[in-house]
PDB file of N, CA and C in Angstrom:
ATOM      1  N   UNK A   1      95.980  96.084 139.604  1.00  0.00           N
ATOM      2  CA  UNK A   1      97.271  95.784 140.162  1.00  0.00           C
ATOM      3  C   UNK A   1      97.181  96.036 141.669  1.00  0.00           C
ATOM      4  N   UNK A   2      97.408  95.090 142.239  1.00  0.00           N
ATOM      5  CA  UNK A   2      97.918  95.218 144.097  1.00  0.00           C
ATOM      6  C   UNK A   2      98.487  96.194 144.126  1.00  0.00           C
ATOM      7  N   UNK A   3      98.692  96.962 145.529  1.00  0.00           N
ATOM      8  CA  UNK A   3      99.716  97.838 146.010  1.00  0.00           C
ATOM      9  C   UNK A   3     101.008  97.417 146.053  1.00  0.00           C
ATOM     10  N   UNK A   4     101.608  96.063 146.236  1.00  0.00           N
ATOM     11  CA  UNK A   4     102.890  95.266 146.540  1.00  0.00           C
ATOM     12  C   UNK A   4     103.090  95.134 144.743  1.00  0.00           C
ATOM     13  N   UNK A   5     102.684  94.918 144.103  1.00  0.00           N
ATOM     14  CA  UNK A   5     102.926  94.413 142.381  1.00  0.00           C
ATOM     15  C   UNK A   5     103.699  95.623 141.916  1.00  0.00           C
ATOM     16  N   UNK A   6     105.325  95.036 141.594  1.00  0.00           N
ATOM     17  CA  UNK A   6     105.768  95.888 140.577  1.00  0.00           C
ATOM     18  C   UNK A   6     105.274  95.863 139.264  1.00  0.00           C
ATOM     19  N   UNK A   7     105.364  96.960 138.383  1.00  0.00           N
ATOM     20  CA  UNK A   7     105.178  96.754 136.598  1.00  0.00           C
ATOM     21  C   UNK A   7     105.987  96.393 136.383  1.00  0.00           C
ATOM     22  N   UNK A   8     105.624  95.894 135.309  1.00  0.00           N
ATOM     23  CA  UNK A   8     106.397  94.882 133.937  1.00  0.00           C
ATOM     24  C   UNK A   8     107.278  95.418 133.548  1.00  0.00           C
ATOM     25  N   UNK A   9     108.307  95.377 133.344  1.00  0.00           N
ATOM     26  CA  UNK A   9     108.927  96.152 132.452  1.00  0.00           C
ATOM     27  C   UNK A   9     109.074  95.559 130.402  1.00  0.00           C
ATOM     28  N   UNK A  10     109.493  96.069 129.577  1.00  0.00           N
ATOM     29  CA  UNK A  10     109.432  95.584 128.558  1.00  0.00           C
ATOM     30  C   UNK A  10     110.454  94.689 128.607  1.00  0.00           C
ATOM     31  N   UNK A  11     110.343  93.808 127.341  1.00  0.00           N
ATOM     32  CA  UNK A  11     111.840  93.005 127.462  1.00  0.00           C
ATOM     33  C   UNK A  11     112.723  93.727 126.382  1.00  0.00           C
ATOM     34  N   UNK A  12     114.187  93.572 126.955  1.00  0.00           N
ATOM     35  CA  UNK A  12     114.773  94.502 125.856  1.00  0.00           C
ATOM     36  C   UNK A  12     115.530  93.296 125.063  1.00  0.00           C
ATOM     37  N   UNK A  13     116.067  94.245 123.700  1.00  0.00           N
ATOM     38  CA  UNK A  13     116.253  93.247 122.506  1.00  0.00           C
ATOM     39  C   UNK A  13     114.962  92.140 121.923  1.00  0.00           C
ATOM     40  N   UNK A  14     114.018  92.290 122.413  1.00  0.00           N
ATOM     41  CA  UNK A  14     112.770  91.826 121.349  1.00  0.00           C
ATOM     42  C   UNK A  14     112.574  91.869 120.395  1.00  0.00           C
ATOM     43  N   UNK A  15     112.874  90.596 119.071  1.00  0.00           N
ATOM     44  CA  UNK A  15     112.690  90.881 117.773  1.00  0.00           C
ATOM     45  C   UNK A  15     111.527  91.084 117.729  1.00  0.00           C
ATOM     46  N   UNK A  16     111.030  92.093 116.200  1.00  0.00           N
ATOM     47  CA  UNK A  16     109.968  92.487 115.539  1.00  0.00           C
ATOM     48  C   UNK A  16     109.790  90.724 114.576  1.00  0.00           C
ATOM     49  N   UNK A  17     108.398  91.190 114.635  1.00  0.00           N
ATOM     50  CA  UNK A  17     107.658  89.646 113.934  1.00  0.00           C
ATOM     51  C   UNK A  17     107.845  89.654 112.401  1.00  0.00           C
ATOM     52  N   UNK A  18     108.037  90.890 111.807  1.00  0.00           N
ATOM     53  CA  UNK A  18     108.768  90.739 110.691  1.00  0.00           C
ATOM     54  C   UNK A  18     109.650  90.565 110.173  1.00  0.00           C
ATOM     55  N   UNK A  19     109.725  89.276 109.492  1.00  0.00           N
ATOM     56  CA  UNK A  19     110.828  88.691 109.222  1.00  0.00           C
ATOM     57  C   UNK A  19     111.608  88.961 107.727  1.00  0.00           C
ATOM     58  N   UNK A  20     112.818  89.574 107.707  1.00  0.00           N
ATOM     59  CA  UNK A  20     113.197  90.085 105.544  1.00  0.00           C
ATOM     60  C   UNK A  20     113.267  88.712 105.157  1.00  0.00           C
ATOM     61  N   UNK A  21     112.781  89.185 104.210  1.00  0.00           N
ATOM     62  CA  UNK A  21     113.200  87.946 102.739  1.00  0.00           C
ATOM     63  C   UNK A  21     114.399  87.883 102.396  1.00  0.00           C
ATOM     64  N   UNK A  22     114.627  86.276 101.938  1.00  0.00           N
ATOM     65  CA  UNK A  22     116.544  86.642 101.554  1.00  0.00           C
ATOM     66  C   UNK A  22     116.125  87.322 100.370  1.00  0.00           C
ATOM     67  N   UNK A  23     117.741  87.976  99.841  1.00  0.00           N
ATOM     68  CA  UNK A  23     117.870  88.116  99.009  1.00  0.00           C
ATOM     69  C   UNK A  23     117.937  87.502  97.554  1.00  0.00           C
ATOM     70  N   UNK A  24     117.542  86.136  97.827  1.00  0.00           N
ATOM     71  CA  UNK A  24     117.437  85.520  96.579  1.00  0.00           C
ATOM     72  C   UNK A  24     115.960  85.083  95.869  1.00  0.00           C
ATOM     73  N   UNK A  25     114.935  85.444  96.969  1.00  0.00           N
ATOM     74  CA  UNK A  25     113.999  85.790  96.468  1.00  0.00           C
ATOM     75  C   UNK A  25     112.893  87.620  96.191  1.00  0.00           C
ATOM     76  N   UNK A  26     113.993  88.403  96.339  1.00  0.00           N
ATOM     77  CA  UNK A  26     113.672  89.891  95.839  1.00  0.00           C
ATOM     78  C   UNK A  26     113.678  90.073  94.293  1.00  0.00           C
ATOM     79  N   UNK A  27     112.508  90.969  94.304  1.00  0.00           N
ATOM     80  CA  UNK A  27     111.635  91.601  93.661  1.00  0.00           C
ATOM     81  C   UNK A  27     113.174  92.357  92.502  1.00  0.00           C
ATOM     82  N   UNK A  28     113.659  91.732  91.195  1.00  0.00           N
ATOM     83  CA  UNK A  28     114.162  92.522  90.751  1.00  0.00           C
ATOM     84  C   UNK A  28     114.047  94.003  90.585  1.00  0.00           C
ATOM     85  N   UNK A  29     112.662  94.532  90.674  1.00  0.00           N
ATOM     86  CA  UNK A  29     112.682  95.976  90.867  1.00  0.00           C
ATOM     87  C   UNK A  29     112.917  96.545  91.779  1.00  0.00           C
ATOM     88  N   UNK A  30     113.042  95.861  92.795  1.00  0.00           N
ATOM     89  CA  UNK A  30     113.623  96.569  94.410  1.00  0.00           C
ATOM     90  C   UNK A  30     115.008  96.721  93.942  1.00  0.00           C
ATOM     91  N   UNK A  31     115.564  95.917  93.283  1.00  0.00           N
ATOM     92  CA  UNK A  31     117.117  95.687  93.140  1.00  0.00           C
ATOM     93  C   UNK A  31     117.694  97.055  92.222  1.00  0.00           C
ATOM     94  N   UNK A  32     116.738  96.663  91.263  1.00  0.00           N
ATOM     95  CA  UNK A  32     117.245  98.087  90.094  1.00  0.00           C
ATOM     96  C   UNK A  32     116.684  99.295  90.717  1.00  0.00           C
ATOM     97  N   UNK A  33     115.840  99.504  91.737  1.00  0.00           N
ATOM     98  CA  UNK A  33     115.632 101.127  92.523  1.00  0.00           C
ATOM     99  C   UNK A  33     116.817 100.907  93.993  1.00  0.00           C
ATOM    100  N   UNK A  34     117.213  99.936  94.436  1.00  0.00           N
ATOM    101  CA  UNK A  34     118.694 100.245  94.689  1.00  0.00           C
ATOM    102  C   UNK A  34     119.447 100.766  94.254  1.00  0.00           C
ATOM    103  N   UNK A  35     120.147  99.894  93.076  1.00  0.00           N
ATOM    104  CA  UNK A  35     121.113 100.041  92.394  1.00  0.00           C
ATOM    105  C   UNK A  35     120.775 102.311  91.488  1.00  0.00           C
ATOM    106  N   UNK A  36     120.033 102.553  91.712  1.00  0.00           N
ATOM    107  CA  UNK A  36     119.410 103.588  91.054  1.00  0.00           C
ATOM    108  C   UNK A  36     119.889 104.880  91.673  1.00  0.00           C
ATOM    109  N   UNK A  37     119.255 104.058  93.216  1.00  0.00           N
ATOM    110  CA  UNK A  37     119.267 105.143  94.427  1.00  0.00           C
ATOM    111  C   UNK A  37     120.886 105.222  94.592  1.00  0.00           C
ATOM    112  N   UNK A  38     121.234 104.474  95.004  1.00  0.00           N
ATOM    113  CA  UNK A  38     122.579 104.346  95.329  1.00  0.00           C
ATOM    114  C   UNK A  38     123.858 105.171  93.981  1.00  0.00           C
ATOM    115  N   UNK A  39     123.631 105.024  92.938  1.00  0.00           N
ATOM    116  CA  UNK A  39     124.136 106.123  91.485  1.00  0.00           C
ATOM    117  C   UNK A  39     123.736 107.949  92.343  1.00  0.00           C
ATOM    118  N   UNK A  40     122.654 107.790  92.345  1.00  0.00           N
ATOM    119  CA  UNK A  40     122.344 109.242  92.252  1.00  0.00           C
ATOM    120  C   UNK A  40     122.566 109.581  93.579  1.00  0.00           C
ATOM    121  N   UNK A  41     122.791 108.824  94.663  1.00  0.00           N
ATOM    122  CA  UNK A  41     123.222 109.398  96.054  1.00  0.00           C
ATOM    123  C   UNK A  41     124.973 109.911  95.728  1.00  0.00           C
ATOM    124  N   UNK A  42     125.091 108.696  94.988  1.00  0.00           N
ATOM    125  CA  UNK A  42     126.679 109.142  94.779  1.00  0.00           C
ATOM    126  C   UNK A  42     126.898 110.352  94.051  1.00  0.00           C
ATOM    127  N   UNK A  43     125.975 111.257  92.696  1.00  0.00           N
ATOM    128  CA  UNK A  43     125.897 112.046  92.253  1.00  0.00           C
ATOM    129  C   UNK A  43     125.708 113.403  93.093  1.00  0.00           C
ATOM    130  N   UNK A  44     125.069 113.123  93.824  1.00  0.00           N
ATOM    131  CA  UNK A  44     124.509 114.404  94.788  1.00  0.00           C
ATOM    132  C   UNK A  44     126.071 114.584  95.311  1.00  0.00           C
ATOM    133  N   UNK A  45     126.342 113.677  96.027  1.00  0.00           N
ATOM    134  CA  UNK A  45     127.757 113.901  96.914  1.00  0.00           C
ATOM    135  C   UNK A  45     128.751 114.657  96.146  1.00  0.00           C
ATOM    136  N   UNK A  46     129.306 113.989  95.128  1.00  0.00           N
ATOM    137  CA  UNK A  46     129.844 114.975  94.123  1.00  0.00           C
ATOM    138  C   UNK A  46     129.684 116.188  93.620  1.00  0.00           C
ATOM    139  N   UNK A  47     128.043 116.343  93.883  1.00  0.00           N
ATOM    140  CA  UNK A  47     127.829 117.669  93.335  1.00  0.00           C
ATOM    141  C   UNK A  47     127.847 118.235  94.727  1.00  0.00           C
ATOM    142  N   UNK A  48     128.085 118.105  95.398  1.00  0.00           N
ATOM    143  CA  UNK A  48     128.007 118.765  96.961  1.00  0.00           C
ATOM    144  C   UNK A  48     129.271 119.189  96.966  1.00  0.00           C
ATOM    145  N   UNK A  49     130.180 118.155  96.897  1.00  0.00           N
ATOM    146  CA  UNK A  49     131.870 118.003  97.563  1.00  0.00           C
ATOM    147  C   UNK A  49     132.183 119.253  96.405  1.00  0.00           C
ATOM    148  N   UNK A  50     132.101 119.262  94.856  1.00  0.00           N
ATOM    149  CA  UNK A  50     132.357 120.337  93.725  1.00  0.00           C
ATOM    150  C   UNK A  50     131.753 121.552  94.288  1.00  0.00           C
ATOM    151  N   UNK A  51     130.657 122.098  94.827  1.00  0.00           N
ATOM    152  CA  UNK A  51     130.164 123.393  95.202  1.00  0.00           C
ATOM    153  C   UNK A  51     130.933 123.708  96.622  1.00  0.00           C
ATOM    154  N   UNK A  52     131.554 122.819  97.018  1.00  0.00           N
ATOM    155  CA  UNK A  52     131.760 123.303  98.331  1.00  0.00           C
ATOM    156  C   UNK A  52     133.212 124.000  97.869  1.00  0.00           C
ATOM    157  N   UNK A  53     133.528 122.886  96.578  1.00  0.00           N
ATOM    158  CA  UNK A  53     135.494 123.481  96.714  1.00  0.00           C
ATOM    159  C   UNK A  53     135.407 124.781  96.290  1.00  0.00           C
ATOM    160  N   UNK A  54     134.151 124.726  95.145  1.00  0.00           N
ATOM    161  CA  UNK A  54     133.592 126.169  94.659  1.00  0.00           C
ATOM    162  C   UNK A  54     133.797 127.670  95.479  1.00  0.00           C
ATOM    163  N   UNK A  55     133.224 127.218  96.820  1.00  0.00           N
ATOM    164  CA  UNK A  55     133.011 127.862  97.983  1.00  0.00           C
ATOM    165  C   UNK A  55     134.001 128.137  98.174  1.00  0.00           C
ATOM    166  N   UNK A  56     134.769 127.231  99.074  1.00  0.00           N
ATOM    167  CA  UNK A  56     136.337 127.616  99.587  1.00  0.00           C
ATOM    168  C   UNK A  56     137.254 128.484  98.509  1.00  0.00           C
ATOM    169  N   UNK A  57     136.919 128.137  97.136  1.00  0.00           N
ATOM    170  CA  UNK A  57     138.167 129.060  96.474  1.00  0.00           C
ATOM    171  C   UNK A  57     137.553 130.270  96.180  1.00  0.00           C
ATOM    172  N   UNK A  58     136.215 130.537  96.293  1.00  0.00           N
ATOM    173  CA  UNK A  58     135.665 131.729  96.024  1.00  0.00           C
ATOM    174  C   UNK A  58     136.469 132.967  97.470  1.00  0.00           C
ATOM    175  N   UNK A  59     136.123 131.923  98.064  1.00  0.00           N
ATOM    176  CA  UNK A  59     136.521 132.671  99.544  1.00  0.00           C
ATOM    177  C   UNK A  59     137.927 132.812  99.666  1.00  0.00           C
ATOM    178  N   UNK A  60     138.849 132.191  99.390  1.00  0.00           N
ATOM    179  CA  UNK A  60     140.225 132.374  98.936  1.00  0.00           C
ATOM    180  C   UNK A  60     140.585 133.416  97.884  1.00  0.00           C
ATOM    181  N   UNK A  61     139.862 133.497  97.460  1.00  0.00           N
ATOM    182  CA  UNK A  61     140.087 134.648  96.459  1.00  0.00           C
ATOM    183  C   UNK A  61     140.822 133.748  95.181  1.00  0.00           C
ATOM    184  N   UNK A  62     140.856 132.556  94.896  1.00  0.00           N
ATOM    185  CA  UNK A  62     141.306 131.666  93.550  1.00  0.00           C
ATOM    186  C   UNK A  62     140.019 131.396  92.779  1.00  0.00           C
ATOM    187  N   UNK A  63     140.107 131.757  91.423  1.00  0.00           N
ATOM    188  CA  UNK A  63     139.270 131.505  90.259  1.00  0.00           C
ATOM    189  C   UNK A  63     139.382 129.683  90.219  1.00  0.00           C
ATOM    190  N   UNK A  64     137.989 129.585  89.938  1.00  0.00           N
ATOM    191  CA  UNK A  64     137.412 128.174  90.160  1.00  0.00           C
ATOM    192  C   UNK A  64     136.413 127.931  88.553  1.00  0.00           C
ATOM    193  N   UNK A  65     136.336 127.221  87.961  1.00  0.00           N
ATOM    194  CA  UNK A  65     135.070 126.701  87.004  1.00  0.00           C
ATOM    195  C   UNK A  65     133.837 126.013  87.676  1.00  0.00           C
ATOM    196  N   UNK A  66     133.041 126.982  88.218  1.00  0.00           N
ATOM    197  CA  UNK A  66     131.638 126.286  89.285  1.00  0.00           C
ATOM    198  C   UNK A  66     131.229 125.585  88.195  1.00  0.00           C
ATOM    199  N   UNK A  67     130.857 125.298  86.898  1.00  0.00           N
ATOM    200  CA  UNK A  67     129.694 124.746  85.913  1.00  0.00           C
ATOM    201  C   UNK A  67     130.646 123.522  85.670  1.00  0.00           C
ATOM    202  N   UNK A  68     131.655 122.978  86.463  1.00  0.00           N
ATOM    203  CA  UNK A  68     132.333 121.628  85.593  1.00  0.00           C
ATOM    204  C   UNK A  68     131.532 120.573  85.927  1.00  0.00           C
TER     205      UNK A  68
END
């Protein structure tokens, strides 16, 4: 590089060369480990949001059923 030559800079917003597949040609097993993931994310949450109320009424001093 000359002394006078600025650098390049990158270009911004440059798509990646990988391109997704529609969805109408996916892999039914991608679909059912979605549909899978997405159940048991929702399970966790629930069991999160239930231990937490757990929490708060423990700390309140109100009797709670933690095992529901």
């Amino acid at each position: 590089m000359r002394r006078g030559d600025k650098p390049t800079k990158p270009r911004v917003g440059a798509k990646s060369s990988v391109a997704r597949r529609s969805l109408k040609n996916e892999d039914p097993r991608v679909h059912d480990l979605e549909k899978r993931l997405a159940k048991a994310v929702e399970r966790e949450a629930e069991a999160l949001k239930r231990r937490q109320v757990a929490v708060v009424s423990i700390r309140l001093g109100s009797p709670v059923d933690c095992l529901k």
